[in-house]
C-alpha atoms as a PDB file:
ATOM      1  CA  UNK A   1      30.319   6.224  25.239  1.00  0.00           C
ATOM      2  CA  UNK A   2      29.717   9.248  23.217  1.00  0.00           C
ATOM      3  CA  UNK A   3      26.472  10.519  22.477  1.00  0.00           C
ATOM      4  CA  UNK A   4      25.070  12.224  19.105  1.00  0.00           C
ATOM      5  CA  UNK A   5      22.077  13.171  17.535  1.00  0.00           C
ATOM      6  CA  UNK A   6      21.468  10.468  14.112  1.00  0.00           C
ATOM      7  CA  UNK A   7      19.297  11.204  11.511  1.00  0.00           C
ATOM      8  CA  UNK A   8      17.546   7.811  10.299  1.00  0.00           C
ATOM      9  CA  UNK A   9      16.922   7.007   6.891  1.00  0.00           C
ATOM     10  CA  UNK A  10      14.306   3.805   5.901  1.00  0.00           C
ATOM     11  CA  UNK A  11      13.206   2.983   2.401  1.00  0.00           C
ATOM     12  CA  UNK A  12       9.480   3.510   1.694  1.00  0.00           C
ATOM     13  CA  UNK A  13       7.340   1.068   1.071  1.00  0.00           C
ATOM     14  CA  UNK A  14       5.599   2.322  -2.220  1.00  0.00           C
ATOM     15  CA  UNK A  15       2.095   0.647  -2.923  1.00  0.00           C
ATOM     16  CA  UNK A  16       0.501   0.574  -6.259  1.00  0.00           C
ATOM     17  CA  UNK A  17      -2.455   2.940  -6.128  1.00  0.00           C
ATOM     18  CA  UNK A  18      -1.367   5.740  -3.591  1.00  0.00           C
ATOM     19  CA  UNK A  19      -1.039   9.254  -4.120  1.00  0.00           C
ATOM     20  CA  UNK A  20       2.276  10.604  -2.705  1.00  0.00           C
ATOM     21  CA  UNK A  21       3.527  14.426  -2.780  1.00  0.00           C
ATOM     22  CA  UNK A  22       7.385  14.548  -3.046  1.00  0.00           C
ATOM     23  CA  UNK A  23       8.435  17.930  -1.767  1.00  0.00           C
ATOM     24  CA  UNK A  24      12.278  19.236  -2.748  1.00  0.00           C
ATOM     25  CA  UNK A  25      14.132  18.044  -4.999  1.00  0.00           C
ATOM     26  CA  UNK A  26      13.832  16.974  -8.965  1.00  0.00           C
ATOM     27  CA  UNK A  27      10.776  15.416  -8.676  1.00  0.00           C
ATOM     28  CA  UNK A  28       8.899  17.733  -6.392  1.00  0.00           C
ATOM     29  CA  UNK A  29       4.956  17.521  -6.659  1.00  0.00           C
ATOM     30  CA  UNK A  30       1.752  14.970  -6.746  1.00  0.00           C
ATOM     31  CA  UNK A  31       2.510  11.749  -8.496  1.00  0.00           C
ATOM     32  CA  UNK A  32       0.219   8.739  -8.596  1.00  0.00           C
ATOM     33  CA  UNK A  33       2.202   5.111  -7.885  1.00  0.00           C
ATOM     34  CA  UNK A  34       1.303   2.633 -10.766  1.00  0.00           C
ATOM     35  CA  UNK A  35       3.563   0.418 -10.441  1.00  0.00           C
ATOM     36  CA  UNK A  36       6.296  -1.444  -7.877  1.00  0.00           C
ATOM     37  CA  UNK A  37       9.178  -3.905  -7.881  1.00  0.00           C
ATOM     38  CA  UNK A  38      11.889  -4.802  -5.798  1.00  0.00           C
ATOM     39  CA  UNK A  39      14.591  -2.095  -6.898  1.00  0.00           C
ATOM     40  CA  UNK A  40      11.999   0.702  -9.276  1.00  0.00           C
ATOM     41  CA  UNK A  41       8.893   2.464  -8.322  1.00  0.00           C
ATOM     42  CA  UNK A  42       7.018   3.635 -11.033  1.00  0.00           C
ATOM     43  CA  UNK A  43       5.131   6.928 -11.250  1.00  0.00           C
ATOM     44  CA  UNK A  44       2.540   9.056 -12.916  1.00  0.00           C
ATOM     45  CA  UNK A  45       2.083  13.140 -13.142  1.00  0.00           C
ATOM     46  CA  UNK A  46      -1.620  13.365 -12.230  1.00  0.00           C
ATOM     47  CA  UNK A  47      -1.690  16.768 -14.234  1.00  0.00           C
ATOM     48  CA  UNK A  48       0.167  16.279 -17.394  1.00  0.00           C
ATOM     49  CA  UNK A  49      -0.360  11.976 -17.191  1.00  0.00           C
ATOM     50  CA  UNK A  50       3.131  11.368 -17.672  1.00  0.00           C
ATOM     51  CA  UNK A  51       5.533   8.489 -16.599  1.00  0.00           C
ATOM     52  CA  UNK A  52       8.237   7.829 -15.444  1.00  0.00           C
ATOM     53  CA  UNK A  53      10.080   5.048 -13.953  1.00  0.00           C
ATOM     54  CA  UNK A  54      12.881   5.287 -11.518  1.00  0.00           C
ATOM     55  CA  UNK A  55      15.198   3.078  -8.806  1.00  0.00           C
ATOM     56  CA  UNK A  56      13.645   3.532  -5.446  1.00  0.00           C
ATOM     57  CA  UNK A  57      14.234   7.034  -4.076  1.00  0.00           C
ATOM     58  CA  UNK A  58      11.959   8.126  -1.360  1.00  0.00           C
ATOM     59  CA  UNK A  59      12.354   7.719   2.198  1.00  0.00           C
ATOM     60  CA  UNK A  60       9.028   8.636   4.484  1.00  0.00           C
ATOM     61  CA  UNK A  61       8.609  11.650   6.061  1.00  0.00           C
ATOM     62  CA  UNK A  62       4.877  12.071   7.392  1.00  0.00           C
ATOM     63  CA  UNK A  63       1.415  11.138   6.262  1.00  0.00           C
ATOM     64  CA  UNK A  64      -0.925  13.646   6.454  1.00  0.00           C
ATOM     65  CA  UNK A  65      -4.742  13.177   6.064  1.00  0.00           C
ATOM     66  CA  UNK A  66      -7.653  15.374   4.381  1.00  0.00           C
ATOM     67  CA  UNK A  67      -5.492  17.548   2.308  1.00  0.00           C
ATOM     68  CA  UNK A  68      -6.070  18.557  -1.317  1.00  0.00           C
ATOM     69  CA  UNK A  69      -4.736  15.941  -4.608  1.00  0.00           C
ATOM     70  CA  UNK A  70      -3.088  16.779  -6.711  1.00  0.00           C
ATOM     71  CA  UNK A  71      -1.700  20.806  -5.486  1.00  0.00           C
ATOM     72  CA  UNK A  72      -3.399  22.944  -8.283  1.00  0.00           C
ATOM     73  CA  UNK A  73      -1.195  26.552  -8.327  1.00  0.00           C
END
């Protein structure tokens, strides 16, 4: 049997309350979670307070502790 290297994707599992950065893509930056269900995450811009509601996107990457919320340019 053939071996290869497999990148492996699993669905994050968003909890109302947490600050998440998404980094790359169309919604790159600091949102706030304020809201979950079972197929759309809801999020807020902590900057301009804005909403926005979408199906579940993110996958999880790393978790890093002590760093600065929301990124101020």
């Amino acid at each position: 049997m053939e071996k290869h290297n497999v990148a492996i994707f699993k669905p994050y599992s968003f909890e109302t309350g947490q600050k998440i950065r998404i980094e790359g893509g169309k919604r790159n930056g600091d949102w706030e979670v304020i809201g979950v269900s079972d197929y759309k995450v809801k999020l807020r811009c902590p900057v301009s307070k804005r909403e926005f509601e979408w199906s579940r996107f993110c996958y999880f990457a790393e978790e890093r502790s002590e760093e600065q919320w929301p990124l101020k340019d």
